[in-house]
C-alpha atoms as a PDB file:
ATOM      1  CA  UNK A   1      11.174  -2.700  -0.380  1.00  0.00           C
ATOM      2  CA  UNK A   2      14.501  -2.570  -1.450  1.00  0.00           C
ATOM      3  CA  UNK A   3      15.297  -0.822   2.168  1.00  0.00           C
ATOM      4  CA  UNK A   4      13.769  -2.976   4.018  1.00  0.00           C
ATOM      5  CA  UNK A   5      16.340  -4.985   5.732  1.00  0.00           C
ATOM      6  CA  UNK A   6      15.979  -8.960   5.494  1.00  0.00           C
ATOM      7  CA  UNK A   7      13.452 -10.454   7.431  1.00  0.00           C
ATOM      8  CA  UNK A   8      12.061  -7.223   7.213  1.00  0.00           C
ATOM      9  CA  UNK A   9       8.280  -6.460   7.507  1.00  0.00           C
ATOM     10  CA  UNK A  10       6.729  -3.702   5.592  1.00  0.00           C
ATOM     11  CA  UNK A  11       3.140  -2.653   5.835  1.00  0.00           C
ATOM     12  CA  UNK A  12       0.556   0.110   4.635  1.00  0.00           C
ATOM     13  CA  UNK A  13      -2.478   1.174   6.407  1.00  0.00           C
ATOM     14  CA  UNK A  14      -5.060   3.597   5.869  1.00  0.00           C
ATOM     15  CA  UNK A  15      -8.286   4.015   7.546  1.00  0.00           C
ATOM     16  CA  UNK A  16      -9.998   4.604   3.885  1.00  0.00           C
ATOM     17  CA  UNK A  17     -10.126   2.323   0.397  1.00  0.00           C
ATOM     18  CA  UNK A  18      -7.969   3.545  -2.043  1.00  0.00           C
ATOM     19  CA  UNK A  19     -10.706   5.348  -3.895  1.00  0.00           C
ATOM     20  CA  UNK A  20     -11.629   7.145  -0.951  1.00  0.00           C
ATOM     21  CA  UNK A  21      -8.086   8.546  -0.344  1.00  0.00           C
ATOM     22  CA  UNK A  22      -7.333   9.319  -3.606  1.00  0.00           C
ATOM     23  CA  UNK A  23     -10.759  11.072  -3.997  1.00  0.00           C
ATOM     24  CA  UNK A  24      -9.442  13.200  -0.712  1.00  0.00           C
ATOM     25  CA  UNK A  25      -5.728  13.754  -1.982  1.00  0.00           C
ATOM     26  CA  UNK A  26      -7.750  15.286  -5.521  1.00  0.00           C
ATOM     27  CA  UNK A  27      -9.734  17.745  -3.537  1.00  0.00           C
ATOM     28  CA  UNK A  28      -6.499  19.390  -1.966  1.00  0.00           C
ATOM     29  CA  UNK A  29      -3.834  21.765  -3.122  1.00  0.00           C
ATOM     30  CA  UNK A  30      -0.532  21.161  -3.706  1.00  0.00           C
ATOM     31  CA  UNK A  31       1.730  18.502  -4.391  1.00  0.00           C
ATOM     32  CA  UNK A  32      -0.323  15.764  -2.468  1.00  0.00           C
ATOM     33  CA  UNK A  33      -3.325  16.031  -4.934  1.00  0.00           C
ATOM     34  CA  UNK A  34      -1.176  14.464  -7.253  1.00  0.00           C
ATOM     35  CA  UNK A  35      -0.686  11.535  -4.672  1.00  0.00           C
ATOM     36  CA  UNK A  36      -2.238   8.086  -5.988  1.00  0.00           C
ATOM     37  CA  UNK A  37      -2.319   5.166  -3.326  1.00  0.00           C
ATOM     38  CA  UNK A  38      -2.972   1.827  -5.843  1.00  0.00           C
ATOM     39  CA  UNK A  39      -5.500  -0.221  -4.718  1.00  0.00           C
ATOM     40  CA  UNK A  40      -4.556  -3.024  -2.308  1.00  0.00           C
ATOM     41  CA  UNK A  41      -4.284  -6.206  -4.642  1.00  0.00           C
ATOM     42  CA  UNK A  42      -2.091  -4.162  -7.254  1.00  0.00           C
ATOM     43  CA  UNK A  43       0.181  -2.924  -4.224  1.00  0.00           C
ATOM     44  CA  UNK A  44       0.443  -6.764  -3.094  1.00  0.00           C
ATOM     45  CA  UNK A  45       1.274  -7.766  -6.044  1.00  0.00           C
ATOM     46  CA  UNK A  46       3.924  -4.890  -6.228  1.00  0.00           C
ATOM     47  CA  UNK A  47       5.349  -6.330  -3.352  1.00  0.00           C
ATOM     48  CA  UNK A  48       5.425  -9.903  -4.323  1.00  0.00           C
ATOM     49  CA  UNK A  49       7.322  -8.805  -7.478  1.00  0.00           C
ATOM     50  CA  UNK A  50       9.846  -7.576  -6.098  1.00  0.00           C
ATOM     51  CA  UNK A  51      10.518 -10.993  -3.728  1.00  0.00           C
ATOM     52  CA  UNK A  52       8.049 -10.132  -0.983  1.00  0.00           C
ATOM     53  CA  UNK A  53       6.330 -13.248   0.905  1.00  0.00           C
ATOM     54  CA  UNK A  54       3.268 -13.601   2.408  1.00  0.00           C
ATOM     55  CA  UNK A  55       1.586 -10.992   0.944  1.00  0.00           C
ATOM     56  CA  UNK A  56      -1.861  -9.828   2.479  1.00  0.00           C
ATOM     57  CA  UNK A  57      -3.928  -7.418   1.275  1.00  0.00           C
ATOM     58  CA  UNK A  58      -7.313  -6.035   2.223  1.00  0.00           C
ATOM     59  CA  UNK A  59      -9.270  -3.451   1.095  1.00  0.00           C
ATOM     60  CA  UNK A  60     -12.589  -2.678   1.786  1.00  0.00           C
ATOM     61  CA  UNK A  61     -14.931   1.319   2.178  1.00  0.00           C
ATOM     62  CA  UNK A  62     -12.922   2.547   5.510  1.00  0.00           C
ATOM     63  CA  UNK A  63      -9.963   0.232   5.336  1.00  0.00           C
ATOM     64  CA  UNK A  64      -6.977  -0.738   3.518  1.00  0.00           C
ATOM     65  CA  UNK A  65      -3.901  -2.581   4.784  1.00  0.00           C
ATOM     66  CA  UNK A  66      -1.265  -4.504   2.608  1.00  0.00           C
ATOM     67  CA  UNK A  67       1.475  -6.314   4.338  1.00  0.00           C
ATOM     68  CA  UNK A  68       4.364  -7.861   3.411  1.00  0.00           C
ATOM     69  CA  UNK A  69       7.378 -10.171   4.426  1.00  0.00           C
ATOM     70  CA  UNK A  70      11.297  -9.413   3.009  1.00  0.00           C
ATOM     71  CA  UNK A  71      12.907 -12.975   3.024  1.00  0.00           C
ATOM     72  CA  UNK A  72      16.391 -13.561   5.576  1.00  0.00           C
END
């Protein structure tokens, strides 16, 4: 977030909940089964902390999208 240009938009999608992913990520080898994607509403919340607006969040079995705005 700290990036993302003013005005910026930043957004996260995956086509699988949190749990799911990180349930995937655990079954590999590697460095990416150490990968941990928060769920949605602490990501948002993330966000908003550090000054984003507008936060949406959704999260759901087979979805998860957070979005937020960076103020001008």
């Amino acid at each position: 977030f700290r990036v993302l240009a003013p005005g910026g938009v930043i957004a996260v999608g995956h086509l699988m909940s949190s749990a799911e992913l990180n349930r995937f990520h655990a079954n590999l080898h590697g460095p990416i089964a150490q990968d941990h994607l928060p769920p949605a509403k602490q990501m948002g919340t993330v966000f908003a902390n550090l000054g984003g607006k507008d936060v949406m969040t959704q999260e759901q079995s087979g979805w998860y999208f957070v979005r937020a705005n960076k103020p001008a």
